[in-house]
C-alpha atoms as a PDB file:
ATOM      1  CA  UNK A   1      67.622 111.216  12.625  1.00  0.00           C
ATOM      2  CA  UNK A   2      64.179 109.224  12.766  1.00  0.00           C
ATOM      3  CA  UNK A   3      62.152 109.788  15.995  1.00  0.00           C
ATOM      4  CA  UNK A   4      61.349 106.505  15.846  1.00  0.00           C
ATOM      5  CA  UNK A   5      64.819 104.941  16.287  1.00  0.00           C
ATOM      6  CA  UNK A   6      65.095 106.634  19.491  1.00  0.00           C
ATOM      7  CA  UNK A   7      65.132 104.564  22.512  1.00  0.00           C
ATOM      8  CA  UNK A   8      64.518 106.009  26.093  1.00  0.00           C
ATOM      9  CA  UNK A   9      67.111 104.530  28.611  1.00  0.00           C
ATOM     10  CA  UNK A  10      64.209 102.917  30.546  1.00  0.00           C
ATOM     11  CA  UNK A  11      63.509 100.257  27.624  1.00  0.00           C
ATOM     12  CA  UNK A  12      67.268  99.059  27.096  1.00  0.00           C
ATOM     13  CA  UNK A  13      68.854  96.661  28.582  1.00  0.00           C
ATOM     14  CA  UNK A  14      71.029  96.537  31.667  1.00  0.00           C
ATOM     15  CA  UNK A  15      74.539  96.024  29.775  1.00  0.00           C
ATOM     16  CA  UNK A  16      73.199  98.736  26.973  1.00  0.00           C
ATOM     17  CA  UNK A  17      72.963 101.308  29.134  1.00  0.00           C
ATOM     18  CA  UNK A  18      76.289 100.393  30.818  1.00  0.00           C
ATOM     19  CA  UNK A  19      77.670 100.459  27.205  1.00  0.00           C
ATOM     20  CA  UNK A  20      76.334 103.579  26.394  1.00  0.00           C
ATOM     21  CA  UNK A  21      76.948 105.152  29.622  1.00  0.00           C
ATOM     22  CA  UNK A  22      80.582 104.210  29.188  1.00  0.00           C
ATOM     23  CA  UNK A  23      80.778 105.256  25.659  1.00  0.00           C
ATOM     24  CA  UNK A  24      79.436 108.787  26.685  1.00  0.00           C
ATOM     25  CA  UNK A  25      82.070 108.876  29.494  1.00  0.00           C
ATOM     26  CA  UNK A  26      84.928 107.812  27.600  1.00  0.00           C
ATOM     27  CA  UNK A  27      83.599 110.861  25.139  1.00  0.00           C
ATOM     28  CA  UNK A  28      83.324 113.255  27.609  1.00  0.00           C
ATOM     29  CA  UNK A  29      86.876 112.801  29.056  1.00  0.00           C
ATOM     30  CA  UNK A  30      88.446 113.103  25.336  1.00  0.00           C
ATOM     31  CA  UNK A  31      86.526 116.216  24.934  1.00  0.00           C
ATOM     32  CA  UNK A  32      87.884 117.573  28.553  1.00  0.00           C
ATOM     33  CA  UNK A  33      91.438 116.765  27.781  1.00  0.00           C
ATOM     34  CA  UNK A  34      91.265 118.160  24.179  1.00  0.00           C
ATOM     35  CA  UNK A  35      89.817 121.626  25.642  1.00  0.00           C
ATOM     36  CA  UNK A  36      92.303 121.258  28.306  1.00  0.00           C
ATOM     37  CA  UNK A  37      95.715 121.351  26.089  1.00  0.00           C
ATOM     38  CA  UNK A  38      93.880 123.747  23.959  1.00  0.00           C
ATOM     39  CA  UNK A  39      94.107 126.082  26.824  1.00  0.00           C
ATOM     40  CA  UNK A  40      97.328 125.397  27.031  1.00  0.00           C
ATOM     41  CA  UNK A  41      98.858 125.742  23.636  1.00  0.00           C
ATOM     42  CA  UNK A  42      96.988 129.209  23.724  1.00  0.00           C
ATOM     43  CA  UNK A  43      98.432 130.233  27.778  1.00  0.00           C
ATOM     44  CA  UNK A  44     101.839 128.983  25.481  1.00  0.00           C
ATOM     45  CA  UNK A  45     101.355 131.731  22.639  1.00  0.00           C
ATOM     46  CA  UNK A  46      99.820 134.429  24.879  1.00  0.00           C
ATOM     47  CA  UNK A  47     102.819 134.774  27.241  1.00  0.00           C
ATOM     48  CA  UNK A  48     105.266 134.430  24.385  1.00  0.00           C
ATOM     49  CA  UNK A  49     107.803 137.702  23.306  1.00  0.00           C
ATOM     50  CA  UNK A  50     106.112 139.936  20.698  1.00  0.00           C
ATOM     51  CA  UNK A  51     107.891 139.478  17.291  1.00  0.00           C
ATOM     52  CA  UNK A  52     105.879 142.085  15.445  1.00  0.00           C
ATOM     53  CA  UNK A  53     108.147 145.421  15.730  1.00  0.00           C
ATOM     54  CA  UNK A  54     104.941 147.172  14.875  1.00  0.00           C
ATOM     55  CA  UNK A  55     102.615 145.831  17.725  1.00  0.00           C
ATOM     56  CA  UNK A  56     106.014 146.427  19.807  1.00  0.00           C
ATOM     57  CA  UNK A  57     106.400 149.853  19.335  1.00  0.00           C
ATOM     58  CA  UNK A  58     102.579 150.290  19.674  1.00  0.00           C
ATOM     59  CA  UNK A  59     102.127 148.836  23.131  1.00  0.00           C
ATOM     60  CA  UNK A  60     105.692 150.490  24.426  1.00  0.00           C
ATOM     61  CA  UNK A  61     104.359 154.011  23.377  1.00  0.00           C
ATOM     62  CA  UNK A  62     101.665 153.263  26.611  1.00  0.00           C
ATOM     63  CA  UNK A  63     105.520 153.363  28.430  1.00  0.00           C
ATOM     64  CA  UNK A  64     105.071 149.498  29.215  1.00  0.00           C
ATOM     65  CA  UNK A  65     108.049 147.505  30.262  1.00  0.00           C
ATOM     66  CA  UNK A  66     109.780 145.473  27.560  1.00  0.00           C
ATOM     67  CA  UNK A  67     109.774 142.782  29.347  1.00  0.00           C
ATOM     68  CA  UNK A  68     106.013 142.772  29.754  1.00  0.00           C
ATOM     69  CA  UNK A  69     105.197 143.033  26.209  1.00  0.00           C
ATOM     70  CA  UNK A  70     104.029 139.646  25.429  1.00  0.00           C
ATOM     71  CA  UNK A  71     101.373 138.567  23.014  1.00  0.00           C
ATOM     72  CA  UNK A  72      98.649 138.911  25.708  1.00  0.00           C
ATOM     73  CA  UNK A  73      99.810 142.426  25.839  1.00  0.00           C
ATOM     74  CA  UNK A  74      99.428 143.210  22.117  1.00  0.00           C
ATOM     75  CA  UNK A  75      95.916 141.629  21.983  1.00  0.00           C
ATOM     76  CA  UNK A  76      94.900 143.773  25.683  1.00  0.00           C
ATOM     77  CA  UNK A  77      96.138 147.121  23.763  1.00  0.00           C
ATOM     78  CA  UNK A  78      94.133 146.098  20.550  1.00  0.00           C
ATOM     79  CA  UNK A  79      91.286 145.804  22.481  1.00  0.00           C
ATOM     80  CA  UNK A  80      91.563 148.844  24.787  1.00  0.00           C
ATOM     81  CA  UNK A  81      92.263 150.929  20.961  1.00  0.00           C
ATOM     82  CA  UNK A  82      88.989 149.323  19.436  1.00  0.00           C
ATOM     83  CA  UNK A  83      87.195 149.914  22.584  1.00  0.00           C
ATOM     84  CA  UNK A  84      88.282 153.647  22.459  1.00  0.00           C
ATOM     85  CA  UNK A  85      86.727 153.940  18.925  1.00  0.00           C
ATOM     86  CA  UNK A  86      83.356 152.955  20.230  1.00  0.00           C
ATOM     87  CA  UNK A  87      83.407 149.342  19.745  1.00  0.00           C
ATOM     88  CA  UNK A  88      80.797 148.543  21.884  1.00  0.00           C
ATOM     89  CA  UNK A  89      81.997 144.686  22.015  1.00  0.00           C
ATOM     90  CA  UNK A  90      85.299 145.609  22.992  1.00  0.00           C
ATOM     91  CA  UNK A  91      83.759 147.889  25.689  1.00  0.00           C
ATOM     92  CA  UNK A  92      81.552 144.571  26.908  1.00  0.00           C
ATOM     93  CA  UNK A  93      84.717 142.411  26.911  1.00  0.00           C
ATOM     94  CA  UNK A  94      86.595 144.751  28.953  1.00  0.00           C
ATOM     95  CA  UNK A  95      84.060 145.085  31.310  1.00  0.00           C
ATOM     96  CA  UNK A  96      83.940 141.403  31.225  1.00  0.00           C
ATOM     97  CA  UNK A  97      87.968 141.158  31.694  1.00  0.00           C
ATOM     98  CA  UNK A  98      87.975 143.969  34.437  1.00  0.00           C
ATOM     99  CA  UNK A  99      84.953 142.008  36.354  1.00  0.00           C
ATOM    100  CA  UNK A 100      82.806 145.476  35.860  1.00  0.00           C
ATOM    101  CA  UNK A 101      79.972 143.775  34.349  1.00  0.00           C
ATOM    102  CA  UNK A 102      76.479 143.256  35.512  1.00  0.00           C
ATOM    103  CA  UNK A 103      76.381 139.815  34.912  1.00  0.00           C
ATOM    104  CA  UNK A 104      79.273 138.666  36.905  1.00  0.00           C
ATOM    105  CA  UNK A 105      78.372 140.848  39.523  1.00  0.00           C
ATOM    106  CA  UNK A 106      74.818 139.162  39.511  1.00  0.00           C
ATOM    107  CA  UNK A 107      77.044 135.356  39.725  1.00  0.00           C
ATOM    108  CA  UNK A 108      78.974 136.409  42.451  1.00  0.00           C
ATOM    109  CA  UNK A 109      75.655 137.499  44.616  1.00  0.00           C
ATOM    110  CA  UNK A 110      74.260 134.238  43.426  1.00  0.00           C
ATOM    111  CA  UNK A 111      77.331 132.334  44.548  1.00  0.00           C
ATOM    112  CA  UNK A 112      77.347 133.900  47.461  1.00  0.00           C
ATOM    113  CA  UNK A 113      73.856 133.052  48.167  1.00  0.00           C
ATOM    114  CA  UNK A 114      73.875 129.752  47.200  1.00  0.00           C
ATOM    115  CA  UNK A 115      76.818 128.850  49.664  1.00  0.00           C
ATOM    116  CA  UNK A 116      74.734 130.386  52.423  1.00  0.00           C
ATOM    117  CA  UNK A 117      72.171 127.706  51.724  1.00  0.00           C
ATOM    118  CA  UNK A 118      74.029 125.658  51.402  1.00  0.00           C
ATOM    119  CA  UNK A 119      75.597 125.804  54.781  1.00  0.00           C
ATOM    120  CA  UNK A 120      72.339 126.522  56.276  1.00  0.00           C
ATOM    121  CA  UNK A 121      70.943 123.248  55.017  1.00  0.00           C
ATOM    122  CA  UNK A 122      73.769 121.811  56.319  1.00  0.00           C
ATOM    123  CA  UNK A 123      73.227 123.153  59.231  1.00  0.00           C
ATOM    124  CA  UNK A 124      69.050 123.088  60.215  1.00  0.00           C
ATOM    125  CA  UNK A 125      68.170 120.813  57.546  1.00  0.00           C
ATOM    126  CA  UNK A 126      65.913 121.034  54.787  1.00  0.00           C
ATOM    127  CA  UNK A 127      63.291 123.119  56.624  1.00  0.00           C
ATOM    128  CA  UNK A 128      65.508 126.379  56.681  1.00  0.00           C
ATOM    129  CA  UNK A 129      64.398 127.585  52.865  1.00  0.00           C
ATOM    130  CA  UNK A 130      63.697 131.280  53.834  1.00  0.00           C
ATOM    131  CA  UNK A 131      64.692 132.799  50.890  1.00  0.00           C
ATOM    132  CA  UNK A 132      65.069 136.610  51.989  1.00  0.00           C
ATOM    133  CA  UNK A 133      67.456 136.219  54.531  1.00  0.00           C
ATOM    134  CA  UNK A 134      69.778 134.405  52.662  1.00  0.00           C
ATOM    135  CA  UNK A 135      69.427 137.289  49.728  1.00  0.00           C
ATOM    136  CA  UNK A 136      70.313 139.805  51.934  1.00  0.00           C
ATOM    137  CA  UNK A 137      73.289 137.871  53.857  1.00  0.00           C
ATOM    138  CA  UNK A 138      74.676 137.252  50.254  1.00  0.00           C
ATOM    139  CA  UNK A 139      74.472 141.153  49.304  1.00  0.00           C
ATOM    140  CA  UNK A 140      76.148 142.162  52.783  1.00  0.00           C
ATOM    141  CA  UNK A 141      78.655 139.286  52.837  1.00  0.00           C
ATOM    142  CA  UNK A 142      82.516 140.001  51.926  1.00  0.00           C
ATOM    143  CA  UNK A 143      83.818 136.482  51.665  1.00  0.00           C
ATOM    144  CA  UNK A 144      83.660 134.320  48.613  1.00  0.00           C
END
């Protein structure tokens, strides 16, 4: 696309950036219900009876429950066998799974942290930013 056919939001019209704004809404919500019955259709497959008599008798031989061998649980034992082999990916997405990673650990401290401020903005207004404090409340604190 030409540069030059761009125009900011700050030179249109009124009614053209309520169209556009609208367009980009109306967008946006198709895109969040399409991603949403995605999810869905695959929560749908996951949870439904393995039919494979191979993947079957491969999950059962880690003395699972029939009843709990779904799809999910072929695709969990697939990953837990590459993993074993050294796959280092299906080491990271176990970790990932399990909640044994780095990085969420790092989110959850940042969460943490961020509802502190939060609460004590809320609470002593904008001129409570010591940043330390709050660090170390989020590394000690329990609750979520």
């Amino acid at each position: 696309m030409n540069e030059n056919n761009l125009i900011p939001f700050s030179e249109r019209s009124e009614s053209e950036v309520r169209e556009l704004n609208s367009k980009g809404g109306k967008k946006s919500g198709e895109v969040r219900r399409k991603k949403r019955d995605m999810k869905a259709k695959m929560k749908t497959l996951l949870e439904l009876p393995c039919q494979n008599c191979e993947d079957f008798n491969t999950v059962s031989e880690f003395g699972i429950d029939m009843e709990e061998i779904d799809n999910e649980m072929v695709m969990l034992v697939g990953l837990y066998n590459k993993a074993k082999t050294g796959d280092v990916q299906a080491i990271r997405e176990i970790r990932n799974i399990t909640g044994k990673d780095i990085a969420s650990a790092e989110l959850e401290i940042k969460k943490k942290e961020l509802k502190l401020k939060e609460k004590a903005l809320q609470n002593t207004g904008p001129e409570f930013s010591k940043e330390e404090p709050l660090l170390y409340n989020a590394l000690e604190s329990d609750d979520t």
